[in-house]
N, C-alpha and C. Protein backbone atom coordinates (compact mmCIF):
# COMPACT_ATOMS: atom_id res chain seq x y z
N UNK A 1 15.18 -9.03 2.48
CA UNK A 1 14.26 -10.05 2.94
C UNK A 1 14.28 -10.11 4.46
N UNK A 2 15.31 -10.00 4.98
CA UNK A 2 15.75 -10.10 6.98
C UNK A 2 14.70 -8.75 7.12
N UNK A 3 15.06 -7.49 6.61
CA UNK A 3 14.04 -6.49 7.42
C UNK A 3 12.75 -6.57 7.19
N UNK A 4 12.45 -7.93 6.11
CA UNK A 4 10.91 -7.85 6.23
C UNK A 4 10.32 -8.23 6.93
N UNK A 5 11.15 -9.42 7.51
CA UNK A 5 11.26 -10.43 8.83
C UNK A 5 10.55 -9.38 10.06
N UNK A 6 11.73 -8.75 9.93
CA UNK A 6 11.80 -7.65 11.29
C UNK A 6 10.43 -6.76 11.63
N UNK A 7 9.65 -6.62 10.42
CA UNK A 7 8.69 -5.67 10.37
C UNK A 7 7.46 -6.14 11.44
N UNK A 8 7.24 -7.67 11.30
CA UNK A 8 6.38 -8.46 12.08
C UNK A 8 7.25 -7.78 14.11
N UNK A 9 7.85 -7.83 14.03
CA UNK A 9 8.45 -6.92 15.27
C UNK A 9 7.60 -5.79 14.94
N UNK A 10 8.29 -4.80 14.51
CA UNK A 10 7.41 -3.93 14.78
C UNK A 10 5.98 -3.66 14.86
N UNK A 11 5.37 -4.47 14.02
CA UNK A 11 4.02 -4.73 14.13
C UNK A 11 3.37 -4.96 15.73
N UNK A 12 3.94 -6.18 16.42
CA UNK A 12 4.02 -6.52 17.34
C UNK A 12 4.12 -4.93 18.42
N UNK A 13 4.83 -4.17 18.30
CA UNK A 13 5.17 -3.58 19.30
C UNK A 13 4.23 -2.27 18.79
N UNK A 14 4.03 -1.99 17.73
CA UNK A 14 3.26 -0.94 17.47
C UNK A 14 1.29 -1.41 18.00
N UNK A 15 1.06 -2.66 18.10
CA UNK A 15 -0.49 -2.97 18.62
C UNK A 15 -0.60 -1.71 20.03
N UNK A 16 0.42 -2.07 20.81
CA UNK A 16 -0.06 -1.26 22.20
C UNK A 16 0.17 0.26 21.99
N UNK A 17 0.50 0.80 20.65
CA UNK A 17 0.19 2.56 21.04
C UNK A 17 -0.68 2.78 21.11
N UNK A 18 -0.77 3.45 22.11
CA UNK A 18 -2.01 4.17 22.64
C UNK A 18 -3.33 5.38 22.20
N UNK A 19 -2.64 5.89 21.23
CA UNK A 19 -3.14 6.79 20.48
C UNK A 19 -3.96 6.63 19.43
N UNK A 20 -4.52 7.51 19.11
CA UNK A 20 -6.01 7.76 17.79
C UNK A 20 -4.97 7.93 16.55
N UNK A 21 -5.32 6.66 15.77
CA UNK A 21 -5.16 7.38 14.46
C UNK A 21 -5.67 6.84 13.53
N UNK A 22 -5.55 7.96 12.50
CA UNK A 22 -6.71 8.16 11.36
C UNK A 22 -6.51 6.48 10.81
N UNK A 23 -7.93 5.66 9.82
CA UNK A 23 -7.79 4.95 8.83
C UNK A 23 -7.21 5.05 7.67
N UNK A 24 -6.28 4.25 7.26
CA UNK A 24 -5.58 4.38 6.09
C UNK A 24 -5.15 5.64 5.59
N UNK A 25 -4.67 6.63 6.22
CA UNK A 25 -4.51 8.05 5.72
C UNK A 25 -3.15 7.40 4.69
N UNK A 26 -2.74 6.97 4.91
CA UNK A 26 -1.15 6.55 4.00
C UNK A 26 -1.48 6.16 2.51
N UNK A 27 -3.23 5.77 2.69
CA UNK A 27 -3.52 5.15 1.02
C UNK A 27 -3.61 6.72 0.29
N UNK A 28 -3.91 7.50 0.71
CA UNK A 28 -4.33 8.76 0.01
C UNK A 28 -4.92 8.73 -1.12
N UNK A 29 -6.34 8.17 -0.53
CA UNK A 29 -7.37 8.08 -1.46
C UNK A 29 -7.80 9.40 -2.01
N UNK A 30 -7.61 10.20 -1.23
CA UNK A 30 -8.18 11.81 -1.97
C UNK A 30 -7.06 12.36 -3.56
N UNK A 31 -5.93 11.79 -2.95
CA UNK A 31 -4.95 12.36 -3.68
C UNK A 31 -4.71 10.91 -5.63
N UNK A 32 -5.42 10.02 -5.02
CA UNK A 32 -5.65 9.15 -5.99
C UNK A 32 -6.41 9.55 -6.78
N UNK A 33 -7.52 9.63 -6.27
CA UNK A 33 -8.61 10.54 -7.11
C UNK A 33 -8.51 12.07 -7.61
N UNK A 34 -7.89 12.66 -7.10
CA UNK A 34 -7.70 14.07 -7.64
C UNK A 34 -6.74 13.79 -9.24
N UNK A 35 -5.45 13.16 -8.91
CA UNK A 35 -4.39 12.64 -9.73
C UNK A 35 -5.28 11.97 -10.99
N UNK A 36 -6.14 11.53 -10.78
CA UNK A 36 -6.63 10.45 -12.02
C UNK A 36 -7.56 11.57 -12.46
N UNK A 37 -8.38 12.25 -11.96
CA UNK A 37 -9.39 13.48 -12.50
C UNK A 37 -8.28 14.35 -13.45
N UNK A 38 -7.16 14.38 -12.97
CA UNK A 38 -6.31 15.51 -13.53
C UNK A 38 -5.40 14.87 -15.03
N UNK A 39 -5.63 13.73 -14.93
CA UNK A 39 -5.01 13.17 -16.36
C UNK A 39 -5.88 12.84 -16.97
N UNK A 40 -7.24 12.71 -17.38
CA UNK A 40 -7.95 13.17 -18.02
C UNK A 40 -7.49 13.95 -19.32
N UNK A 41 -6.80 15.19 -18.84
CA UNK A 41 -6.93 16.40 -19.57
C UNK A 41 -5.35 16.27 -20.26
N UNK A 42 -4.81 14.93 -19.79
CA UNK A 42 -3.04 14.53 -20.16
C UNK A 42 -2.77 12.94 -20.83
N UNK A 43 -3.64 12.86 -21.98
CA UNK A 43 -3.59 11.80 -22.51
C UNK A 43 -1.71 11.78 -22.81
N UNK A 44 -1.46 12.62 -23.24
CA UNK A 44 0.45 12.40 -23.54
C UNK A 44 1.02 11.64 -22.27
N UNK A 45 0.34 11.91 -21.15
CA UNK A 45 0.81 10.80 -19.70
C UNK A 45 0.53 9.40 -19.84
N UNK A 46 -1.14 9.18 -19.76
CA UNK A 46 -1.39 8.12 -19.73
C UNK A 46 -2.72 7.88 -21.02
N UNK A 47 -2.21 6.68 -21.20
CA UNK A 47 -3.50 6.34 -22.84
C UNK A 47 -4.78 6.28 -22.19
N UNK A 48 -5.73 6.92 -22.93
CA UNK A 48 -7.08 7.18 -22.23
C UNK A 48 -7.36 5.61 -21.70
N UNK A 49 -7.25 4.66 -23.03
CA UNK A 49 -7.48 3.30 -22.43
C UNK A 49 -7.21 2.69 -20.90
N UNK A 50 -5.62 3.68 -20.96
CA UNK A 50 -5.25 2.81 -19.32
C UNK A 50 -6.01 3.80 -18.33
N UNK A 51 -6.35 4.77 -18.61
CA UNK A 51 -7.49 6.10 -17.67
C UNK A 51 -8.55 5.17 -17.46
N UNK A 52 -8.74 5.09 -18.59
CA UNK A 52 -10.14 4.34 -18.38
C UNK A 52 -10.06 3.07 -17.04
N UNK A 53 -9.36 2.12 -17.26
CA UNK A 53 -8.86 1.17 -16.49
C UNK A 53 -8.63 1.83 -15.03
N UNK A 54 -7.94 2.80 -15.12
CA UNK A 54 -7.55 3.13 -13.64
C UNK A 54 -8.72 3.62 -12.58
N UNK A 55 -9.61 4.44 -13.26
CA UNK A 55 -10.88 5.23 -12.73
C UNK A 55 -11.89 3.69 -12.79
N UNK A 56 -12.01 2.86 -13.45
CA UNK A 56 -12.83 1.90 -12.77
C UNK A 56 -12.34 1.12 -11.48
N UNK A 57 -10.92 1.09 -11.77
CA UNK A 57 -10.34 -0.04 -11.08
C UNK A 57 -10.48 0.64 -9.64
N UNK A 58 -10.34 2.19 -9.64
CA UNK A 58 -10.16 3.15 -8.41
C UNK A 58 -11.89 3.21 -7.97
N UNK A 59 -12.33 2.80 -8.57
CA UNK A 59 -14.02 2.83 -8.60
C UNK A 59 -14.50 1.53 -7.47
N UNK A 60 -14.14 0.41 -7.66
CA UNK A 60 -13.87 -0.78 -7.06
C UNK A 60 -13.19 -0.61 -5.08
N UNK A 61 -11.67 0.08 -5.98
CA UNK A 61 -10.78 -0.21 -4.90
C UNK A 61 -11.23 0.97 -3.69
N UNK A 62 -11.47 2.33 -3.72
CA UNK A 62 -11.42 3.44 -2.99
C UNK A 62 -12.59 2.95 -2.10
N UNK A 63 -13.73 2.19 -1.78
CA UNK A 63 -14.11 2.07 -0.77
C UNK A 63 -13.64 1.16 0.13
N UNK A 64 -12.51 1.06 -0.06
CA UNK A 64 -12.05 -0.26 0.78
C UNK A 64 -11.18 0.03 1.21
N UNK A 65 -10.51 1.24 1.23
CA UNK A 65 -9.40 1.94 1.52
C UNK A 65 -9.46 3.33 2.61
N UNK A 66 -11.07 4.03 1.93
CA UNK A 66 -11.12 5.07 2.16
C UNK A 66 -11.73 5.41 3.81
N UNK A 67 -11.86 4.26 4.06
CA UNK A 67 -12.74 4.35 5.45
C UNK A 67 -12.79 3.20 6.19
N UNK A 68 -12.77 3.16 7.52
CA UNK A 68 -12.79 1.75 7.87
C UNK A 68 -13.95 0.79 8.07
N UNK A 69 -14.98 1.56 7.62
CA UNK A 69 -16.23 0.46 7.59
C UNK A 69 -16.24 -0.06 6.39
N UNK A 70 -16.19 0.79 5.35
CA UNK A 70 -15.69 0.07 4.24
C UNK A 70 -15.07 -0.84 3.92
N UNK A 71 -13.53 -1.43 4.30
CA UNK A 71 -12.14 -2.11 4.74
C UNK A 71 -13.40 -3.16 5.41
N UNK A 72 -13.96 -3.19 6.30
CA UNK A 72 -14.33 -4.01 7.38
C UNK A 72 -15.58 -4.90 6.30
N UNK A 73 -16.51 -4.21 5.48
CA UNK A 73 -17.46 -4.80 4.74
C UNK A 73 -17.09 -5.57 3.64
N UNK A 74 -15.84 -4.99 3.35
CA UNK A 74 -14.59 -6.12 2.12
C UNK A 74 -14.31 -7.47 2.66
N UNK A 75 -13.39 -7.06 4.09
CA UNK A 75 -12.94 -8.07 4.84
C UNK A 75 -13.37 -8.01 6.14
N UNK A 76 -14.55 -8.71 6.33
CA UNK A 76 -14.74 -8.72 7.85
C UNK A 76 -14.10 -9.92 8.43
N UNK A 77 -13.25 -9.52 9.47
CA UNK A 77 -12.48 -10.35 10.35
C UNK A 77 -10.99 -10.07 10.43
N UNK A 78 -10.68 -9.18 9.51
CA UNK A 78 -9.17 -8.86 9.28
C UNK A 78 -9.15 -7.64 10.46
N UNK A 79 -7.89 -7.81 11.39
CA UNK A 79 -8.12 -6.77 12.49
C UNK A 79 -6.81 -5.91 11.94
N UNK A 80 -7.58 -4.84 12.59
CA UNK A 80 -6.74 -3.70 12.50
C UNK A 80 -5.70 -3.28 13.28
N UNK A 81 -4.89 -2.50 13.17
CA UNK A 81 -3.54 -2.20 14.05
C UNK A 81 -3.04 -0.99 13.39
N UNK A 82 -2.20 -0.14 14.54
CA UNK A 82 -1.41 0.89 13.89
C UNK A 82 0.02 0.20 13.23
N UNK A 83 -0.04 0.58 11.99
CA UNK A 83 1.06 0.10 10.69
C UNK A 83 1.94 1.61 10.41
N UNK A 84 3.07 1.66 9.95
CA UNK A 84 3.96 1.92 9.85
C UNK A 84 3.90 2.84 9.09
N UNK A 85 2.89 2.70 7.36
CA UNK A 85 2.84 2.99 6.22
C UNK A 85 3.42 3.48 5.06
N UNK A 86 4.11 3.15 5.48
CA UNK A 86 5.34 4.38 4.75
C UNK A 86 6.22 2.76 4.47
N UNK A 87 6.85 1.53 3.69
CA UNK A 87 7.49 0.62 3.63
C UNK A 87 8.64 -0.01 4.82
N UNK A 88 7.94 -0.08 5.84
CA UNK A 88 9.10 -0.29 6.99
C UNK A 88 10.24 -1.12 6.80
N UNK A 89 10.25 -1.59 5.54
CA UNK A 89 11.53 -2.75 5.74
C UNK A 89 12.66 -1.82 4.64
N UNK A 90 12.40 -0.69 4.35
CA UNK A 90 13.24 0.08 3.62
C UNK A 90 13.46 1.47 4.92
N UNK A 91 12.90 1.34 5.99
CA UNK A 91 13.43 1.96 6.95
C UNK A 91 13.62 1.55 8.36
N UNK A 92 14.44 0.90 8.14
CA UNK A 92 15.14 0.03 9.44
C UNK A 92 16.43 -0.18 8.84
N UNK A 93 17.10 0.42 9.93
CA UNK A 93 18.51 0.68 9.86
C UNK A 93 19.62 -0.10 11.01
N UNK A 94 20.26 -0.93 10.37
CA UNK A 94 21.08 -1.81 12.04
C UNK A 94 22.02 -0.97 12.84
N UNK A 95 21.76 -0.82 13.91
CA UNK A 95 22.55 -0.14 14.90
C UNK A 95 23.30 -1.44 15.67
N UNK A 96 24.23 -0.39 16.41
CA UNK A 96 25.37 -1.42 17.18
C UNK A 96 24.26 -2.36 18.25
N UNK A 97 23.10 -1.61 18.49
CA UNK A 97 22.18 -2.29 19.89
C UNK A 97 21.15 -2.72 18.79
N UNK A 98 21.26 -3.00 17.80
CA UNK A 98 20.05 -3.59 17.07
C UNK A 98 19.53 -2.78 16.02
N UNK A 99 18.07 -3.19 15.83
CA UNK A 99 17.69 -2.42 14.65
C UNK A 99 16.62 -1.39 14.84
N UNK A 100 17.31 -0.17 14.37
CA UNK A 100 16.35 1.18 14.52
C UNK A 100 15.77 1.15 13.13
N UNK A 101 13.83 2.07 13.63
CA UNK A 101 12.69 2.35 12.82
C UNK A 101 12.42 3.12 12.43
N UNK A 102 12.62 3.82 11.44
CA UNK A 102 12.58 5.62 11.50
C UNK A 102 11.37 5.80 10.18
N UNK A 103 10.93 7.37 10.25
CA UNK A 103 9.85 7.39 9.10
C UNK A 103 8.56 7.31 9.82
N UNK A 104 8.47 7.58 10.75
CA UNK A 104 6.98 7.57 11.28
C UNK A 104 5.42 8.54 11.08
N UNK A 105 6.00 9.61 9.78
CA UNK A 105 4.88 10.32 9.75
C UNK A 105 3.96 9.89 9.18
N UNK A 106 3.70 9.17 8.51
CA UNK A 106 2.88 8.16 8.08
C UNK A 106 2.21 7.02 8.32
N UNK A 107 2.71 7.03 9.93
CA UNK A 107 1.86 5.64 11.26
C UNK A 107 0.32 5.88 10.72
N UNK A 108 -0.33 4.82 10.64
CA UNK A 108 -1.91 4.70 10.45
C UNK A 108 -2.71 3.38 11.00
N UNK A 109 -4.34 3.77 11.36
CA UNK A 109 -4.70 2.25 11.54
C UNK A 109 -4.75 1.51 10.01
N UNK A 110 -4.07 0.27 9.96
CA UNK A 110 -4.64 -0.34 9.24
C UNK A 110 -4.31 -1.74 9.42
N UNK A 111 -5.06 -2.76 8.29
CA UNK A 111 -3.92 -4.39 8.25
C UNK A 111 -2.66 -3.98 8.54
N UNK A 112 -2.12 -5.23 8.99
CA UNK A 112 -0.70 -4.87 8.17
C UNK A 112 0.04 -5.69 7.12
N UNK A 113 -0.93 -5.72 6.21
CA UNK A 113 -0.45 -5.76 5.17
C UNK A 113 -0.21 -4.73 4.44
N UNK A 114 -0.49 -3.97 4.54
CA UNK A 114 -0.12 -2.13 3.79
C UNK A 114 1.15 -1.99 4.00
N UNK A 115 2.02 -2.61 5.25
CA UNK A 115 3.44 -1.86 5.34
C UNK A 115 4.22 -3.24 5.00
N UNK A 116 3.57 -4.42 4.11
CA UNK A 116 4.45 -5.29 3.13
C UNK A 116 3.71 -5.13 1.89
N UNK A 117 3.27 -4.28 1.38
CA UNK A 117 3.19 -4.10 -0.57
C UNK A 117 3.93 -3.99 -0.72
N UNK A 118 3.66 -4.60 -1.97
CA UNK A 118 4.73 -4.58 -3.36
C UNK A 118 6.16 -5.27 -2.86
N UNK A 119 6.46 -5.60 -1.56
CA UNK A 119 7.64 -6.59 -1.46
C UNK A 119 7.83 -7.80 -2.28
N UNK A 120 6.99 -8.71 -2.43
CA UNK A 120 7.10 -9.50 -3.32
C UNK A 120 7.54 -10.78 -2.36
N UNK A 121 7.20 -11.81 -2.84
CA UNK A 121 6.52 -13.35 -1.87
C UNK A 121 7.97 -13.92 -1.30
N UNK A 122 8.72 -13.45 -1.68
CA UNK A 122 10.08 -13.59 -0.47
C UNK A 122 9.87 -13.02 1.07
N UNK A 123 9.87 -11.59 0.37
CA UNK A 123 9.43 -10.56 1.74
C UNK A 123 8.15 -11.02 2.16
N UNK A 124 7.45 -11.30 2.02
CA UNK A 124 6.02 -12.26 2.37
C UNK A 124 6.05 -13.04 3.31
N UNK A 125 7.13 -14.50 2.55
CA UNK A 125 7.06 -15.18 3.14
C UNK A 125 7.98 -15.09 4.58
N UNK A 126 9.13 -14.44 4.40
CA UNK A 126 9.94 -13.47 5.78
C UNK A 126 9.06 -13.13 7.04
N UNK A 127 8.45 -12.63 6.25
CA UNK A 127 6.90 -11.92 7.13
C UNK A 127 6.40 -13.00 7.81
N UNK A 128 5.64 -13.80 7.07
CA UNK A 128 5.08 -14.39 8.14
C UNK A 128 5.74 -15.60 8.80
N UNK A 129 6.78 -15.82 8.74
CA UNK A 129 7.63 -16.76 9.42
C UNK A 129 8.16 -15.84 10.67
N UNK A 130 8.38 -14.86 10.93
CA UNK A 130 8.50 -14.03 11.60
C UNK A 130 7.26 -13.85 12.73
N UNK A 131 6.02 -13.59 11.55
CA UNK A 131 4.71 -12.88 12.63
C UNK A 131 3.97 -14.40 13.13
N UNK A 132 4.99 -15.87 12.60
CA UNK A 132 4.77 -17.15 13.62
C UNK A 132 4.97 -17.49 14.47
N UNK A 133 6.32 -17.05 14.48
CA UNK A 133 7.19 -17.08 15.98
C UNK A 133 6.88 -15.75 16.91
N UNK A 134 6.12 -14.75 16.59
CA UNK A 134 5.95 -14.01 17.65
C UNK A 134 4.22 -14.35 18.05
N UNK A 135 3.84 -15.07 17.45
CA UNK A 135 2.26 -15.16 18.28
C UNK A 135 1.26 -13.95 17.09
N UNK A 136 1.67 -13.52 16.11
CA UNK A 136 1.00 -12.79 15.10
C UNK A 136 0.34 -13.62 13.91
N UNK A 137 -0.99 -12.96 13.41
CA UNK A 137 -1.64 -13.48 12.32
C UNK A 137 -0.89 -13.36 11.06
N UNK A 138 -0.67 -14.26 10.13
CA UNK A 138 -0.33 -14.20 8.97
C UNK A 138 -0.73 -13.64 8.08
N UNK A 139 -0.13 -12.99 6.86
CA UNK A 139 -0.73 -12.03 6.02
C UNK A 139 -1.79 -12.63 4.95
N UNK A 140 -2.62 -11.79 5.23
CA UNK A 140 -4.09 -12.26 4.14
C UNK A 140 -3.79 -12.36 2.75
N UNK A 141 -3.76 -13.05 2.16
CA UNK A 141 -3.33 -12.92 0.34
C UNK A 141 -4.50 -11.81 -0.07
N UNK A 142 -5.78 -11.77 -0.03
CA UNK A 142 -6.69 -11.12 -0.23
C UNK A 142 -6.24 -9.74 -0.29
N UNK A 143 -6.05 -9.75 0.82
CA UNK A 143 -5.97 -8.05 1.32
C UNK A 143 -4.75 -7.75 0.81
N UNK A 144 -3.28 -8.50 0.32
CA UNK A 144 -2.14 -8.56 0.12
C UNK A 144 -2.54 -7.76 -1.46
N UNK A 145 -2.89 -8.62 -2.45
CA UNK A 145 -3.45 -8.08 -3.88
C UNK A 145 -4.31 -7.15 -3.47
N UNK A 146 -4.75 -6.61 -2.66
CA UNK A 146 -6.08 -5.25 -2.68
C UNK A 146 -4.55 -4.49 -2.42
N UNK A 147 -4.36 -4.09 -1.39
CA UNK A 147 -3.32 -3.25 -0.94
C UNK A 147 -2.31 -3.26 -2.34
N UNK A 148 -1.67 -3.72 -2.68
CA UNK A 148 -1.00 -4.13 -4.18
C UNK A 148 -1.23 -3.13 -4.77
N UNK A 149 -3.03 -3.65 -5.22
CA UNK A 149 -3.50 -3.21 -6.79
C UNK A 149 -3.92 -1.40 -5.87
N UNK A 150 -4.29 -1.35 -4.85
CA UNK A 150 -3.99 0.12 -4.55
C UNK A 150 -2.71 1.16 -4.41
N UNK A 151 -1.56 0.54 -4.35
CA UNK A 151 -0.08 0.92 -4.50
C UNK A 151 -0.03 1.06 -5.94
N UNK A 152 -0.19 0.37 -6.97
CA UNK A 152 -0.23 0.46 -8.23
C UNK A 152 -1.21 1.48 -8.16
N UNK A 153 -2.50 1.80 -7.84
CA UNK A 153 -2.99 3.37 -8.20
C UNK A 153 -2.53 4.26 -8.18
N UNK A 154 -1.88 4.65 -6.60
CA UNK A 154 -1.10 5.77 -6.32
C UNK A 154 -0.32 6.22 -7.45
N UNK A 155 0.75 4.41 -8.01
CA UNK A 155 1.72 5.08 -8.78
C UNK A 155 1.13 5.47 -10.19
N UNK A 156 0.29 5.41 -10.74
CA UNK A 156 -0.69 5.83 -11.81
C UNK A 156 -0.94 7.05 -11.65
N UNK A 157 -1.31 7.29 -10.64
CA UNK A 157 -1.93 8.63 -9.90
C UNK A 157 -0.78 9.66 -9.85
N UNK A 158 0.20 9.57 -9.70
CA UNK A 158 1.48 9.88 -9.54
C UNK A 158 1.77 10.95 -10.46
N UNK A 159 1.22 10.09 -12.27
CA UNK A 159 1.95 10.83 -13.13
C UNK A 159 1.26 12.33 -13.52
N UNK A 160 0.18 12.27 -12.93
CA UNK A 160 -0.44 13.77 -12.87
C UNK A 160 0.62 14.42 -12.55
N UNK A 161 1.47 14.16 -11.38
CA UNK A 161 2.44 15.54 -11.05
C UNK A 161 3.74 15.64 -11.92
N UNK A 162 3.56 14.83 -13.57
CA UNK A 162 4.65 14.83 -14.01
C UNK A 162 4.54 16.53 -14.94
N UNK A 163 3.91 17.49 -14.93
CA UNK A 163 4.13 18.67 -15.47
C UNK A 163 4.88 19.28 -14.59
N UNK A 164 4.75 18.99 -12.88
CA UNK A 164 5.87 19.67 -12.30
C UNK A 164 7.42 18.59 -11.99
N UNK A 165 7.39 17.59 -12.59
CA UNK A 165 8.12 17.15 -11.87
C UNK A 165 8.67 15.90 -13.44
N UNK A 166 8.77 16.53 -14.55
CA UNK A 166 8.95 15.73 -16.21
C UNK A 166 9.74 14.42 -15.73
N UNK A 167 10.65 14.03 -15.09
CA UNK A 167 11.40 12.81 -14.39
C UNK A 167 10.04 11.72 -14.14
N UNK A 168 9.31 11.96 -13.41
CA UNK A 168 8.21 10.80 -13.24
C UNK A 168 8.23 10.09 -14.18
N UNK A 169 7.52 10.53 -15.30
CA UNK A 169 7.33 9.63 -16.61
C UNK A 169 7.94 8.61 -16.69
N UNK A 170 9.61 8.78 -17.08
CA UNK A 170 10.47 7.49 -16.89
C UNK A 170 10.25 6.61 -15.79
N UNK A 171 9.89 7.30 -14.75
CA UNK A 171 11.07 6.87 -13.65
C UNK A 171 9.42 6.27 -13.11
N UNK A 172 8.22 6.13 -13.34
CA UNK A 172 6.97 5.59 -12.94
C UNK A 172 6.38 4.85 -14.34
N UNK A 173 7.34 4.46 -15.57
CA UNK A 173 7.23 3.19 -16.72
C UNK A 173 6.91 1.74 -16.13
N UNK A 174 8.11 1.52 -15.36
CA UNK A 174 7.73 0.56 -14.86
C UNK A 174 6.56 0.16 -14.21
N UNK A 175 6.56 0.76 -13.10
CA UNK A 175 5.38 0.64 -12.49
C UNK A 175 4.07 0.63 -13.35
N UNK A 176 3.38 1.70 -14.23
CA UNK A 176 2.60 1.24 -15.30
C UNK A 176 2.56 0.08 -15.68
N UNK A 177 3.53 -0.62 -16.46
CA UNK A 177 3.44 -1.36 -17.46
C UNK A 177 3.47 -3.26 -16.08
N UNK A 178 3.80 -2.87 -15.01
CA UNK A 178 3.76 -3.57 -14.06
C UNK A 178 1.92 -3.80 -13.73
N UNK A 179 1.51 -2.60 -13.55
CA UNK A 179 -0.19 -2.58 -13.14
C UNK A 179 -0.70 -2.80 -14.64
N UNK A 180 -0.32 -2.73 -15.90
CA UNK A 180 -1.07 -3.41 -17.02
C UNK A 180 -1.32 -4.96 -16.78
N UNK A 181 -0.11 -5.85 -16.11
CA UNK A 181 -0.09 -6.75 -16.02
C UNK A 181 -0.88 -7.56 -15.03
N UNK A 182 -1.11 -6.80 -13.88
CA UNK A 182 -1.88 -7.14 -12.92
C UNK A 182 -3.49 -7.43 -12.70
N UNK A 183 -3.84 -8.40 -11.87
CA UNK A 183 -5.64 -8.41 -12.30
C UNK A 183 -6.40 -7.22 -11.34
N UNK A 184 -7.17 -6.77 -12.56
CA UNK A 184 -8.23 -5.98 -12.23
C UNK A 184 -8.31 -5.56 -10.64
N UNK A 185 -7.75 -4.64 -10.06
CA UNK A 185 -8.31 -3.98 -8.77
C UNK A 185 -7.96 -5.35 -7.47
N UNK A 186 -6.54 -5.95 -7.90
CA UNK A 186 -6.40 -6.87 -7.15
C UNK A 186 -6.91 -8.36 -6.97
N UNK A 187 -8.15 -8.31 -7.78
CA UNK A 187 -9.23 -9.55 -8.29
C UNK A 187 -10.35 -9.21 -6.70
N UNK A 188 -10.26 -7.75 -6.49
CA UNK A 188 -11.65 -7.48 -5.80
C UNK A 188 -12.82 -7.03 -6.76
N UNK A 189 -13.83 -7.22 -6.16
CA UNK A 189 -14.95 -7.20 -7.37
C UNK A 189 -15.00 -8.00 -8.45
N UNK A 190 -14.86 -8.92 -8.51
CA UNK A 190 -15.20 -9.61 -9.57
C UNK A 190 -14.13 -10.26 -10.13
């Protein structure tokens, strides 16, 4: 819960890089969609029923992810920033001079709410008690469940690579039976 705290730091210090970078490359919307085309043909992965579910729900969610005018026509007013993407509060490590950030190949513009999914309303609330005291906007619930119910795609998306990789299955149950439970595409669209 403390490094979720911390992340609003980095947030903070990541606004002034200077550099171009891509929208949401970290959602890997291409690789969502390829993954769900490819289980199709792997009902033993996933029950066509939950296919079915996922390809609408990815139907909904992928323009809002995939581009930033898109993102902007969902939520206009939510500003953007280079984010971390990759779970920054599972990579921050305490050093004797404080706390180091590591994992950066995955820096992207986006909210930043993308680099608190799936933490869960502890780490949330860490967050923005944190991004209060530094002069930062608080996290959008909106965009909190979009980003969510798009982390839950990925891991759906995932089990396509379980012919090379038979461990997934188990080890991405949870997560399934986690996004059964969840509303529809975050409760975007409808």
């Amino acid at each position: 819960m403390h490094q979720a705290g911390l992340v609003a730091g980095l947030h903070a210090a990541l606004r002034s890089y200077p550099g171009e970078l891509p929208f949401l490359s970290a959602a890997e919307p291409r690789f969502v969609t390829e993954g769900l085309a490819a289980l199709e043909a792997r009902p033993d992965l996933l029950d066509p029923a939950d296919l079915d579910r996922a390809r609408r729900e990815w139907e909904v969610l992928e323009p809002a992810v995939a581009s930033r005018a898109g993102f902007e026509a969902v939520f206009p007013g939510i500003g953007l920033q280079p984010v971390h993407g990759d779970a920054p509060a599972a990579n921050i490590v305490s050093g004797p001079d404080g706390a180091l950030y590591s994992d950066f190949e995955l820096t992207t513009l986006g909210p930043v709410e993308w680099d608190l999914a799936a933490l869960g309303p502890e780490c949330e609330a860490a967050y923005d008690e944190a991004a209060g005291r530094l002069g930062l906007r608080r996290l959008d619930r909106d965009v909190l469940r979009v980003v969510n119910a798009v982390g839950m795609s990925r891991a759906v998306a995932c089990l396509a690579l379980a012919p090379q990789l038979p461990l997934l299955v188990d080890a991405l149950k949870p997560a399934v039976e986690q996004w059964r439970s969840m509303p529809f595409a975050g409760g975007l669209g409808g």
